[in-house]
C-alpha atoms as a PDB file:
ATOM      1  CA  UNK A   1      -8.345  22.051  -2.387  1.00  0.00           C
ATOM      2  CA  UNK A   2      -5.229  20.555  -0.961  1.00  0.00           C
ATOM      3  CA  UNK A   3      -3.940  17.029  -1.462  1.00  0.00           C
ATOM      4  CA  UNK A   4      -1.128  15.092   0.447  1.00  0.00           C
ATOM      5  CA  UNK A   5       0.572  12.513   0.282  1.00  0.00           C
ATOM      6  CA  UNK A   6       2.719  10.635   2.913  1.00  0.00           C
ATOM      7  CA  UNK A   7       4.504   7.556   3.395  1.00  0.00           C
ATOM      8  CA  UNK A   8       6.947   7.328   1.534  1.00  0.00           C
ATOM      9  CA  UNK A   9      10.559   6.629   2.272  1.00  0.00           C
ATOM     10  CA  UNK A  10      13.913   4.143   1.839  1.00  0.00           C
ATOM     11  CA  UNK A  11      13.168   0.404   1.580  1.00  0.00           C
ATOM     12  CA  UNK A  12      15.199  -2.026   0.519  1.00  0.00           C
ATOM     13  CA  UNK A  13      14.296  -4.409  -2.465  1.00  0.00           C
ATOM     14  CA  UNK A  14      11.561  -7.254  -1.673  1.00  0.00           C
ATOM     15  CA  UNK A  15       9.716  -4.760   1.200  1.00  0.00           C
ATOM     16  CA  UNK A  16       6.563  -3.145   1.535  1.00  0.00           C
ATOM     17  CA  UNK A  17       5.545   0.324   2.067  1.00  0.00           C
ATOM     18  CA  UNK A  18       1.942   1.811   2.076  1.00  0.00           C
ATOM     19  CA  UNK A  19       1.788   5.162   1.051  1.00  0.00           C
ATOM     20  CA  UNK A  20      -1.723   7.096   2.266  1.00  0.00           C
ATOM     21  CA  UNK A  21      -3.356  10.710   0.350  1.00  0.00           C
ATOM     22  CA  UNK A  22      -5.777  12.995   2.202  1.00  0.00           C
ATOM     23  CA  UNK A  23      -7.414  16.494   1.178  1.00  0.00           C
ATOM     24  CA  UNK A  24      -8.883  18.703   1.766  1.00  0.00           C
ATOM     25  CA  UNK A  25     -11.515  20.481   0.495  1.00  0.00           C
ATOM     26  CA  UNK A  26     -12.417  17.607  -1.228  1.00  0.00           C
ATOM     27  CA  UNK A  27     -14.766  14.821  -0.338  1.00  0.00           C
ATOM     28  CA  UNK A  28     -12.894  11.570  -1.647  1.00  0.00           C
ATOM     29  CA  UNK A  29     -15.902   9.559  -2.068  1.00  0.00           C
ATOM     30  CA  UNK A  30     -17.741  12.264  -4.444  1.00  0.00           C
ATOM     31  CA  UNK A  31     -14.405  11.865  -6.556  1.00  0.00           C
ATOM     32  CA  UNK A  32     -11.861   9.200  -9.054  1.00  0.00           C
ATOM     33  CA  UNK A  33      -8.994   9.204  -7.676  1.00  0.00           C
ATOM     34  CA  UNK A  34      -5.346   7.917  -8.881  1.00  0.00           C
ATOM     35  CA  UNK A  35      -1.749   7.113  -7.817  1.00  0.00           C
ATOM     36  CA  UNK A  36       1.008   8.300 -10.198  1.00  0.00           C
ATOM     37  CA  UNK A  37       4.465   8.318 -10.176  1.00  0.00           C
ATOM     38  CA  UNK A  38       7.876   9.880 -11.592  1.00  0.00           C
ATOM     39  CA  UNK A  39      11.101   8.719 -11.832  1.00  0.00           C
ATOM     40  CA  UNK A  40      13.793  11.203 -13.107  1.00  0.00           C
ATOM     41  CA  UNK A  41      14.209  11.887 -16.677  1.00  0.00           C
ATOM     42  CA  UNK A  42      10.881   9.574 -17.255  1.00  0.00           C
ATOM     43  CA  UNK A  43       7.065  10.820 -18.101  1.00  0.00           C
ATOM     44  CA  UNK A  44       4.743  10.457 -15.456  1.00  0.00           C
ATOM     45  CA  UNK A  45       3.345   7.451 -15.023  1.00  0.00           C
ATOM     46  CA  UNK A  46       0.032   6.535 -13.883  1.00  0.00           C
ATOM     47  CA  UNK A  47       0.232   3.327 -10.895  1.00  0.00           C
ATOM     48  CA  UNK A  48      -3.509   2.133  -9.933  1.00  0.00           C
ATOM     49  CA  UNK A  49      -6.662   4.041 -10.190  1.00  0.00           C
ATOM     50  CA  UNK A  50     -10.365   3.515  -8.489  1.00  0.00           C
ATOM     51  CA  UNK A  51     -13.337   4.653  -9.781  1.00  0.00           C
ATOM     52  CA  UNK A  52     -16.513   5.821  -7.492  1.00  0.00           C
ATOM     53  CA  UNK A  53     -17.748   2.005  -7.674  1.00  0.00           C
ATOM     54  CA  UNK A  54     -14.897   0.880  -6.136  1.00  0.00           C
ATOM     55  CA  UNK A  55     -13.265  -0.377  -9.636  1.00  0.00           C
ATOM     56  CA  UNK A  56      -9.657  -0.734  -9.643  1.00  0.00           C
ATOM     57  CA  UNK A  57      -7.000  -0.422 -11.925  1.00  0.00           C
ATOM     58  CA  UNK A  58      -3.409  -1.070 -12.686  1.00  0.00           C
ATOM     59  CA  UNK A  59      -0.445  -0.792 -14.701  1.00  0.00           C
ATOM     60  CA  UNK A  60       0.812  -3.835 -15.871  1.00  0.00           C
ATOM     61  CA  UNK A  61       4.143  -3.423 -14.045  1.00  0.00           C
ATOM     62  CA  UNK A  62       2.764  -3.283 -10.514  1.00  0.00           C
ATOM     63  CA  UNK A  63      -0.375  -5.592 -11.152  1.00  0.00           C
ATOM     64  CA  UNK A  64      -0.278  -8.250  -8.325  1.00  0.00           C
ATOM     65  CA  UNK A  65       2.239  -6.580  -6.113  1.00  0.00           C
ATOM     66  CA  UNK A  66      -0.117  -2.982  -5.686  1.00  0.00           C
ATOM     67  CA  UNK A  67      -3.095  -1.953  -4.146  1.00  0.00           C
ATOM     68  CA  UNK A  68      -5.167   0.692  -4.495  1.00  0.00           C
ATOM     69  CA  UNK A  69      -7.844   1.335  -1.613  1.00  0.00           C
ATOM     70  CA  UNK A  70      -9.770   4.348  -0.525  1.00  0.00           C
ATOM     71  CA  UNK A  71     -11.112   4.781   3.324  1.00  0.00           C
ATOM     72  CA  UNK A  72     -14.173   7.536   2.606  1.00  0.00           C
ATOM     73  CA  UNK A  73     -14.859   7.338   6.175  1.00  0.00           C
ATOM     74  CA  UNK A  74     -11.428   8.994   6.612  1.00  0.00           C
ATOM     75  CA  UNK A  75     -11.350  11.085   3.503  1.00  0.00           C
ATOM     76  CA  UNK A  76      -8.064   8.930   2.932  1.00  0.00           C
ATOM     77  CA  UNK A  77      -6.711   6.482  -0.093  1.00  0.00           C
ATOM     78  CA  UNK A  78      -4.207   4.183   0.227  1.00  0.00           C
ATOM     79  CA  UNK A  79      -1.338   2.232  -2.170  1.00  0.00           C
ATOM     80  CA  UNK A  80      -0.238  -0.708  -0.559  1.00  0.00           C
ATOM     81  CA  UNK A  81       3.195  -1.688  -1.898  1.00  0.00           C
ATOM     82  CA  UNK A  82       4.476  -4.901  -1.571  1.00  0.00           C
ATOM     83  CA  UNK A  83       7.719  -6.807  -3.402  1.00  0.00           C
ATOM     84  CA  UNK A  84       9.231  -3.604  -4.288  1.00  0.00           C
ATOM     85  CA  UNK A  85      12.228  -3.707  -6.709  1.00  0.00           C
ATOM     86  CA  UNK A  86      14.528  -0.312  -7.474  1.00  0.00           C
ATOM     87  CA  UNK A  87      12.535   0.418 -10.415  1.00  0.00           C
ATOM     88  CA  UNK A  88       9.818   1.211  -8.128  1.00  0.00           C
ATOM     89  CA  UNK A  89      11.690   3.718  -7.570  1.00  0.00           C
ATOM     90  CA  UNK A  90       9.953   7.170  -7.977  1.00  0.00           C
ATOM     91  CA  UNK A  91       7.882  10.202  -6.466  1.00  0.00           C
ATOM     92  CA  UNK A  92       4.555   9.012  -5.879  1.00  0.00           C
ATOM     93  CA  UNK A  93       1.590  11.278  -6.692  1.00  0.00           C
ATOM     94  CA  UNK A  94      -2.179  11.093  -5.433  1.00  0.00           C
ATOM     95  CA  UNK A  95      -4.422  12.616  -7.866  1.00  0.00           C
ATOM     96  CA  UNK A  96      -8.417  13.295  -8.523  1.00  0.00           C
ATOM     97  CA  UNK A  97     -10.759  13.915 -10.471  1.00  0.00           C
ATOM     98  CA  UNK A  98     -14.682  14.171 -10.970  1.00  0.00           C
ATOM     99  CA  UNK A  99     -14.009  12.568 -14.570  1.00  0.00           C
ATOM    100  CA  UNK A 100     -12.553   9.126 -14.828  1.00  0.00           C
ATOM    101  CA  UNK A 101      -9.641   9.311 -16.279  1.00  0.00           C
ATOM    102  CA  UNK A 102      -8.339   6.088 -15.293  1.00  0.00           C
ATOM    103  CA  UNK A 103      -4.373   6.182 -15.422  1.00  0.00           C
ATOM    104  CA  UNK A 104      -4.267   9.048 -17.670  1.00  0.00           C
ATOM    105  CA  UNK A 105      -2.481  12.600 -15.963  1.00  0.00           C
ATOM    106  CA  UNK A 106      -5.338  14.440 -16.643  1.00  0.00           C
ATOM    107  CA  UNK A 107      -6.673  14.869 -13.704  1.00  0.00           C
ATOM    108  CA  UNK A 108      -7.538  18.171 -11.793  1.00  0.00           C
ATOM    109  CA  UNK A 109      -5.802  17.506  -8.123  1.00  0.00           C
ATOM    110  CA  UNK A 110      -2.895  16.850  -7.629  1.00  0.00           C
ATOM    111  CA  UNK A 111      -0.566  16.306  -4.148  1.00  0.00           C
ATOM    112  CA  UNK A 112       2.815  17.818  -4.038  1.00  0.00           C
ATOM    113  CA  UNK A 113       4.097  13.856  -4.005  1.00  0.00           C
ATOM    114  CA  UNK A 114       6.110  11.403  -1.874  1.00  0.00           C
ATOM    115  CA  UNK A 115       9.407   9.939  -2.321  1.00  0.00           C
ATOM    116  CA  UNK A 116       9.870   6.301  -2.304  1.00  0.00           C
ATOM    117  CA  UNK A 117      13.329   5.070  -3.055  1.00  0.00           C
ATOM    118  CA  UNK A 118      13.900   0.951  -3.525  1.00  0.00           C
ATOM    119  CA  UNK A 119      17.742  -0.182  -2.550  1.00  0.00           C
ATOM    120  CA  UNK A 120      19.055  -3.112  -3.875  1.00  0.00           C
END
């Protein structure tokens, strides 16, 4: 199984980016699956989360600006970023999971990440 993340890159505060995850190996649809992210020196961080129902999830510090969307017919998920502010700030991992571990890092899969970096 590989998972990958892309998307990511330099935006300055008050944008939008949409980062997308794909695998494979891995059917996306059959799976919970997760956004996560890392800033330096900080614990990982779980972002927005959907379950197989299509139930949705999210932090309190991105709730209302972050989405979290999956495209099965693609095998892809998506995190639609918008009013980003430099503690946004991070590398951004997809993850998944057969168990639902909501915004907990203990999921199985994990993509090697994607930079996003917020300028103010």
């Amino acid at each position: 199984v590989q998972v990958a993340e892309s998307g990511g890159g330099l935006v300055q505060a008050g944008g939008s980016l949409r980062l997308s995850c794909t695998a494979s190996g891995l059917t996306f649809e059959n799976y919970h699956m997760s956004w996560f992210r890392q800033a330096p020196g900080k614990e990982r961080e779980g972002v927005a989360a959907i379950d197989l129902w299509g139930v949705t999830i999210y932090a309190n510090s991105v709730k209302g600006r972050f989405t979290i969307s999956n495209d099965n017919a693609k095998n892809t998920l998506y995190l639609q970023m918008k009013s980003l502010t430099p503690e946004d700030t991070a590398m951004y991992y997809c993850a998944a999971d057969r168990r639902d571990w909501q915004l907990l890092p203990e999921y199985t899969y994990w993509g090697q990440g994607t930079q996003v970096t917020v300028s103010s």
